[in-house]
C-alpha atoms as a PDB file:
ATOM      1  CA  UNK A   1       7.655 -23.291 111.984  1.00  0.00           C
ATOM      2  CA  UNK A   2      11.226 -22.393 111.829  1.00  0.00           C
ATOM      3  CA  UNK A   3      12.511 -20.408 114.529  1.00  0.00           C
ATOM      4  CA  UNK A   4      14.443 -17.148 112.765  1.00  0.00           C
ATOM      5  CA  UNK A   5      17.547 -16.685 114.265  1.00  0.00           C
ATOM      6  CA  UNK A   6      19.189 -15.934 111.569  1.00  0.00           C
ATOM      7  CA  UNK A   7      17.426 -12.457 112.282  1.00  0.00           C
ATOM      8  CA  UNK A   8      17.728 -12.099 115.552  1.00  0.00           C
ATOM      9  CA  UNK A   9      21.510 -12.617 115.373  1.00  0.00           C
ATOM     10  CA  UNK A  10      21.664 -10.164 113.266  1.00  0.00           C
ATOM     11  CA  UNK A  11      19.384  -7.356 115.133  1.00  0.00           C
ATOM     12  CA  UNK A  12      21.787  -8.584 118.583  1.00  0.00           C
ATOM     13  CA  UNK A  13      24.979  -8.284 116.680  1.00  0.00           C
ATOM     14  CA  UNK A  14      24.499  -4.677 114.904  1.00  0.00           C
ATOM     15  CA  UNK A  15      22.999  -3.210 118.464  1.00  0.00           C
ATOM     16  CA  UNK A  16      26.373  -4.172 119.928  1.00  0.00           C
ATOM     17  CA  UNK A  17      27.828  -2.939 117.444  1.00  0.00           C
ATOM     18  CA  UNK A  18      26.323   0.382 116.994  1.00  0.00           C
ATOM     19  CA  UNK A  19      26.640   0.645 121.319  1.00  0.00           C
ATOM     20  CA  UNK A  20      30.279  -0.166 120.834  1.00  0.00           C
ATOM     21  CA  UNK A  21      31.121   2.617 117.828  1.00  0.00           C
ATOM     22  CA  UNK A  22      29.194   4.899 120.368  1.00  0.00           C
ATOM     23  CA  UNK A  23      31.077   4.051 123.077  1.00  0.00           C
ATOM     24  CA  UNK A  24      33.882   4.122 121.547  1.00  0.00           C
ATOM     25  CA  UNK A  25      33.637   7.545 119.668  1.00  0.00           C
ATOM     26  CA  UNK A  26      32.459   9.204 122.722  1.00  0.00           C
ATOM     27  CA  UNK A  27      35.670   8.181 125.290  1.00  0.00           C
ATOM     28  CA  UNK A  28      38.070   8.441 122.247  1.00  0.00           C
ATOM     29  CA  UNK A  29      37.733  11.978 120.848  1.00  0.00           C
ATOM     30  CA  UNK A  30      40.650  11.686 118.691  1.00  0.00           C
ATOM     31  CA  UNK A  31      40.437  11.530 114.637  1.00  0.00           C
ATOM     32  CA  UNK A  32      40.338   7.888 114.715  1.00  0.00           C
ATOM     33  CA  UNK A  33      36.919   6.817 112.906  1.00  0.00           C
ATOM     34  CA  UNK A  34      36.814   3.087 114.003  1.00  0.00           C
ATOM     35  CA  UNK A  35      33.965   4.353 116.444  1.00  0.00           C
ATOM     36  CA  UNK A  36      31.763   5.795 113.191  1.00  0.00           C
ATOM     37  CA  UNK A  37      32.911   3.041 111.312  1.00  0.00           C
ATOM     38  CA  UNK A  38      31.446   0.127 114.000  1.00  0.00           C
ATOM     39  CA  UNK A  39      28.123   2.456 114.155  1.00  0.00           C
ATOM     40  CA  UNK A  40      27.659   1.821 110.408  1.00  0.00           C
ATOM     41  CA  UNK A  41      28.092  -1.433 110.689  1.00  0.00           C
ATOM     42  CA  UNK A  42      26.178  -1.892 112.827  1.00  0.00           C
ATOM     43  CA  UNK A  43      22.893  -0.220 110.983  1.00  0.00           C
ATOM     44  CA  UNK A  44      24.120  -2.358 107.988  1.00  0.00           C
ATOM     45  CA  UNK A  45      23.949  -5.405 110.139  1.00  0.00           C
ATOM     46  CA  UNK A  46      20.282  -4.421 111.042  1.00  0.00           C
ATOM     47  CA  UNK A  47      18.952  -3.429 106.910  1.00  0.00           C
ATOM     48  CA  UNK A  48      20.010  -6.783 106.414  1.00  0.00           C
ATOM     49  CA  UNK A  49      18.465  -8.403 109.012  1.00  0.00           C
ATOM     50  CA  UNK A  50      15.351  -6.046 107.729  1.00  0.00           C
ATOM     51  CA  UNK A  51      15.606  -7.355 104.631  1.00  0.00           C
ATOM     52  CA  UNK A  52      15.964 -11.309 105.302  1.00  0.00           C
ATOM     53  CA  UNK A  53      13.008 -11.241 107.306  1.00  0.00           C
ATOM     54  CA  UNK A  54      10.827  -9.529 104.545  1.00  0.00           C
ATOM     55  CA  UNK A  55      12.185 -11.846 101.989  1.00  0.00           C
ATOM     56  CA  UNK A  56      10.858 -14.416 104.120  1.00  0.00           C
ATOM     57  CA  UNK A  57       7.420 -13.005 104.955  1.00  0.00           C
ATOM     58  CA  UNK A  58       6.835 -12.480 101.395  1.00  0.00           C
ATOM     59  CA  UNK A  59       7.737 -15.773 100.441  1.00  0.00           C
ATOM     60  CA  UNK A  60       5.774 -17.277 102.690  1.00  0.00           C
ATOM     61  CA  UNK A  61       2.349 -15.049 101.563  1.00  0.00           C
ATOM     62  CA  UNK A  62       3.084 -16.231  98.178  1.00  0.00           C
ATOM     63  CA  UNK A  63       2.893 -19.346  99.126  1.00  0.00           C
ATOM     64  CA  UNK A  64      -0.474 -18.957 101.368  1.00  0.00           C
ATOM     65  CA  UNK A  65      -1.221 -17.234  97.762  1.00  0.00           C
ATOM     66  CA  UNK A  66      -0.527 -19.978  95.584  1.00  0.00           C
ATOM     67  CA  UNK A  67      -2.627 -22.669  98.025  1.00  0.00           C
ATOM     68  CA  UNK A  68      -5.648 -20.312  98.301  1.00  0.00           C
ATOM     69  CA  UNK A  69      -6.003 -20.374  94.204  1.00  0.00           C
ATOM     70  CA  UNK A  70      -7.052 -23.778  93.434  1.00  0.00           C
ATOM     71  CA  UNK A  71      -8.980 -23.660  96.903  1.00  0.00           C
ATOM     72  CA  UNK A  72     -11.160 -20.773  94.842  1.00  0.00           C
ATOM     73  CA  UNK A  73     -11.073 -22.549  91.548  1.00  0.00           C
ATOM     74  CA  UNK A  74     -12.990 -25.523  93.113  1.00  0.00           C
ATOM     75  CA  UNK A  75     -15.048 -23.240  94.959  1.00  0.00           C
ATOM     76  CA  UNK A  76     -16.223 -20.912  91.662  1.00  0.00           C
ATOM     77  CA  UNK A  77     -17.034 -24.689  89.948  1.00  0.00           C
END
């Protein structure tokens, strides 16, 4: 089974993010938005992460799908 990292990397990497634009808006009060800015990121980071991993849970039913189907063929016979 492969290990999903990919995921995970991405999950890490938009917490730090979003911890960072927090941190950053909160000490730094003036109208710089790099703070908001890293906070989106970092949910963007996370939907895509979201994303990935359904894409690969789906493709992996369809694939428990498509072995299961001659399985009840042979079965029905």
């Amino acid at each position: 089974m492969k290990d999903r990292t990919i995921e995970k990397l991405l999950y890490k990497l938009g917490v730090l993010l979003v911890i960072c634009g927090a941190a950053i808006r909160l000490l730094q009060l003036s109208e710089n938005y790099l703070g908001l800015y890293l906070v989106l990121a970092g949910h963007m980071l996370a939907v895509v992460g979201i994303f990935i991993y359904m894409k690969h849970v789906n493709d992996r039913e369809q694939e428990r799908q498509a072995m299961q189907e001659p399985m009840q063929q042979l079965q029905n016979k």
